[in-house]
Structure formats: C-alpha cells, structure tokens
C-alpha atoms as a PDB file:
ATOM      1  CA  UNK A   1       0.000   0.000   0.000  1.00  0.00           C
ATOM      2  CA  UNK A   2       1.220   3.230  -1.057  1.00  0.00           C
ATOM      3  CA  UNK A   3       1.431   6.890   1.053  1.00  0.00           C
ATOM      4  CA  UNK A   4      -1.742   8.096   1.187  1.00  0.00           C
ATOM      5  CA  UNK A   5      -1.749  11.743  -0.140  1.00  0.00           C
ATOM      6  CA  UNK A   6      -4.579  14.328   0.561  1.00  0.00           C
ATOM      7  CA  UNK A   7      -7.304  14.774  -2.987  1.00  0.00           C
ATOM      8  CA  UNK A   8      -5.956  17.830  -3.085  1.00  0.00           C
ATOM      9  CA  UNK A   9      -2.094  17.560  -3.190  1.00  0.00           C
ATOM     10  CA  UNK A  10      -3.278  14.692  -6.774  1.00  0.00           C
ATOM     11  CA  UNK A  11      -1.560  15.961  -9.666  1.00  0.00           C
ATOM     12  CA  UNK A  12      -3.896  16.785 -12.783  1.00  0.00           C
ATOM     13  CA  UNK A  13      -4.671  13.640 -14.575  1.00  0.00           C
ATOM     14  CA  UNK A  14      -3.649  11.383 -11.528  1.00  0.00           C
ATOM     15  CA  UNK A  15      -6.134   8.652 -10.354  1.00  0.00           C
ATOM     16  CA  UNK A  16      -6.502   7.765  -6.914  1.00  0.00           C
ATOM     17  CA  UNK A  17      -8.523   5.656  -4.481  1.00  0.00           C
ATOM     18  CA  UNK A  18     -11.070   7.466  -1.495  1.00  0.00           C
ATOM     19  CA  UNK A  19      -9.434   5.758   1.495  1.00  0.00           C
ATOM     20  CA  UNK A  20     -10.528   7.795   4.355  1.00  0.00           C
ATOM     21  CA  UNK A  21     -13.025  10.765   4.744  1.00  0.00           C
ATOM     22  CA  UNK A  22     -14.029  12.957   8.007  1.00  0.00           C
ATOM     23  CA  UNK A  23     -17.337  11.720   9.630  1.00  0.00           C
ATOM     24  CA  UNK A  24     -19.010  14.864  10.199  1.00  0.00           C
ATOM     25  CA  UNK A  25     -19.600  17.829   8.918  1.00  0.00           C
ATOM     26  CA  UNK A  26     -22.538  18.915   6.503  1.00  0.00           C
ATOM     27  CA  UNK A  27     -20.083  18.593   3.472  1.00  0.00           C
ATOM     28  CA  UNK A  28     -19.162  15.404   4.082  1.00  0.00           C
ATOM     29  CA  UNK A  29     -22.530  14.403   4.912  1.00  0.00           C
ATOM     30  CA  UNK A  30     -23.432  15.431   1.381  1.00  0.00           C
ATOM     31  CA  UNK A  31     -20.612  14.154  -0.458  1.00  0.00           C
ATOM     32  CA  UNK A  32     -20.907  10.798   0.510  1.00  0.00           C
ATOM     33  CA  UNK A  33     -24.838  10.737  -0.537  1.00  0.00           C
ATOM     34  CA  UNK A  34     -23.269  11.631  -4.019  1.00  0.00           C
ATOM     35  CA  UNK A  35     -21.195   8.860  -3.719  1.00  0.00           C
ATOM     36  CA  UNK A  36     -17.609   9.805  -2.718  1.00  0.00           C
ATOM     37  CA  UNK A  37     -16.694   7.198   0.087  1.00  0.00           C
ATOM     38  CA  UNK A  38     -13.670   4.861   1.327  1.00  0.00           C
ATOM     39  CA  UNK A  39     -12.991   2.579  -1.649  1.00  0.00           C
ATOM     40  CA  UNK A  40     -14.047   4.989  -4.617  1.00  0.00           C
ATOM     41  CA  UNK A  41     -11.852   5.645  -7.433  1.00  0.00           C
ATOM     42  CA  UNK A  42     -11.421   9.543  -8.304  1.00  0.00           C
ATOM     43  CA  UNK A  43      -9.677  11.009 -11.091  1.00  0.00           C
ATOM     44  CA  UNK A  44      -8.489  14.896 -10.529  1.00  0.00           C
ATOM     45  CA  UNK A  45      -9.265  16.284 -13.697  1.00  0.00           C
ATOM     46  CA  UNK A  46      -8.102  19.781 -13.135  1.00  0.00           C
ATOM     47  CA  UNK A  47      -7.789  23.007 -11.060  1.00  0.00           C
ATOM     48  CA  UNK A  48      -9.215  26.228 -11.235  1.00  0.00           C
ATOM     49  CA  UNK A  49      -6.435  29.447 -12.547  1.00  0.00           C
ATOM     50  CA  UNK A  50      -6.420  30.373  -8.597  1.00  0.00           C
ATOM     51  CA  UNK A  51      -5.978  27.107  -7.061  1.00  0.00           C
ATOM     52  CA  UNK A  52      -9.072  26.925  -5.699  1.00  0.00           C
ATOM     53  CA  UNK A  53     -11.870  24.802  -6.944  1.00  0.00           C
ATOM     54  CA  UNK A  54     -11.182  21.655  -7.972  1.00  0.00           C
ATOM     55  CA  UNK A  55     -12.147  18.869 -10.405  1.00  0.00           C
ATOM     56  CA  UNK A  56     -12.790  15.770 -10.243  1.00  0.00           C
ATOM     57  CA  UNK A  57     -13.894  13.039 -11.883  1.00  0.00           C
ATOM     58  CA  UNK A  58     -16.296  10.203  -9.691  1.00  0.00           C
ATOM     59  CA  UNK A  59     -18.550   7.500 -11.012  1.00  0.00           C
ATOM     60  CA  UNK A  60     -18.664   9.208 -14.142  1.00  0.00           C
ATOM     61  CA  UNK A  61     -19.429  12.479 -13.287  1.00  0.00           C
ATOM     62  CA  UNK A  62     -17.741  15.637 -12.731  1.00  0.00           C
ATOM     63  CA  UNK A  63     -17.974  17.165  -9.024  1.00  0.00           C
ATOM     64  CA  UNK A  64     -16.210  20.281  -8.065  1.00  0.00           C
ATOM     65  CA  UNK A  65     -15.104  20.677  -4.320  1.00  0.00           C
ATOM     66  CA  UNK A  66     -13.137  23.486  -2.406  1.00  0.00           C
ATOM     67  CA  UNK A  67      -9.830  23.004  -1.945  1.00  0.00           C
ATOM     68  CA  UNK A  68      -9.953  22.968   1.708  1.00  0.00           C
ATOM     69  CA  UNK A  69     -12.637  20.494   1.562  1.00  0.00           C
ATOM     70  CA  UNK A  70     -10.499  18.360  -0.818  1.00  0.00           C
ATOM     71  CA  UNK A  71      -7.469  18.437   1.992  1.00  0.00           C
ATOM     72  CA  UNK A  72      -9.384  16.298   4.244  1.00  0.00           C
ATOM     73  CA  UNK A  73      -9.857  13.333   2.383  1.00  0.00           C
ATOM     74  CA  UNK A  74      -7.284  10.805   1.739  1.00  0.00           C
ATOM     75  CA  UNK A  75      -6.673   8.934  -0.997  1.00  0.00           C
ATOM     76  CA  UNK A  76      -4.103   6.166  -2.056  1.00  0.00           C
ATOM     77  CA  UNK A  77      -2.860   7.479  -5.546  1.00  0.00           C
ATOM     78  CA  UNK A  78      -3.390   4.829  -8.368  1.00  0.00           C
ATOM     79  CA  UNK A  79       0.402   3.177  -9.662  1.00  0.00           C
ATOM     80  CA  UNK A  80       2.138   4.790 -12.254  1.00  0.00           C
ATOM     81  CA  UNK A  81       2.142   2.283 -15.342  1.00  0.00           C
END
C-alpha cells in the first residue's frame, strides 16, 4: 500500500482511491450521498487558474469541491504504469 496523499495535493490527470473521509460535517454528509466514500476511485481532472476549486472526476461524473474540503480526504494514488 502506497502513502496516502490528501485529494488535493493529486496531480492533474492522476487517479486515486477514497481511502478515508471525516465523519461529520454537513459537506461530508453530502458528499458521501453523491457517492464519494472509502474505496471509490477519483480522477483529478483539473484546477481552477487560482488554485481553488477543484475537479474531479467520480462515477462518471464531474464534481467540483473546495480546496480545503479536498485536503481532508485521503486517498491512495493509483500506480504509475
């Protein structure tokens, strides 16, 4: 098992596996009914001029998420072929 990184320190176009996610928190509440939980593969498709939103790609759709939001969830990042 890889280092898990936070979704926001992915590198555009890198893949990456939902490993662990806060709890609480209305955000978090709400991004798990959309699907984003432990064991989902994301892709971080890209990041807004600023820094801040970002992209990503889960269950074949698009959902953008602050970047602070995006620092507390870990993911393992997908091996380089």
């Amino acid at each position: 098992m890889s280092a898990l990184l936070k979704l926001s320190e992915l590198a555009v176009n890198q893949s990456g596996t939902v490993r662990e996610m806060p709890k609480a928190g209305v955000a978090f509440i709400r991004l798990r009914e959309m699907g984003l939980m432990a064991g989902t593969p994301v892709r971080l498709v890209r990041v807004a001029p600023l820094g801040d939103p970002i992209e990503i790609k889960v269950r074949g759709y698009s959902l953008t998420l602050r970047k602070s939001e995006a620092a507390e969830i870990l993911v393992e990042p997908a091996a380089a072929n």
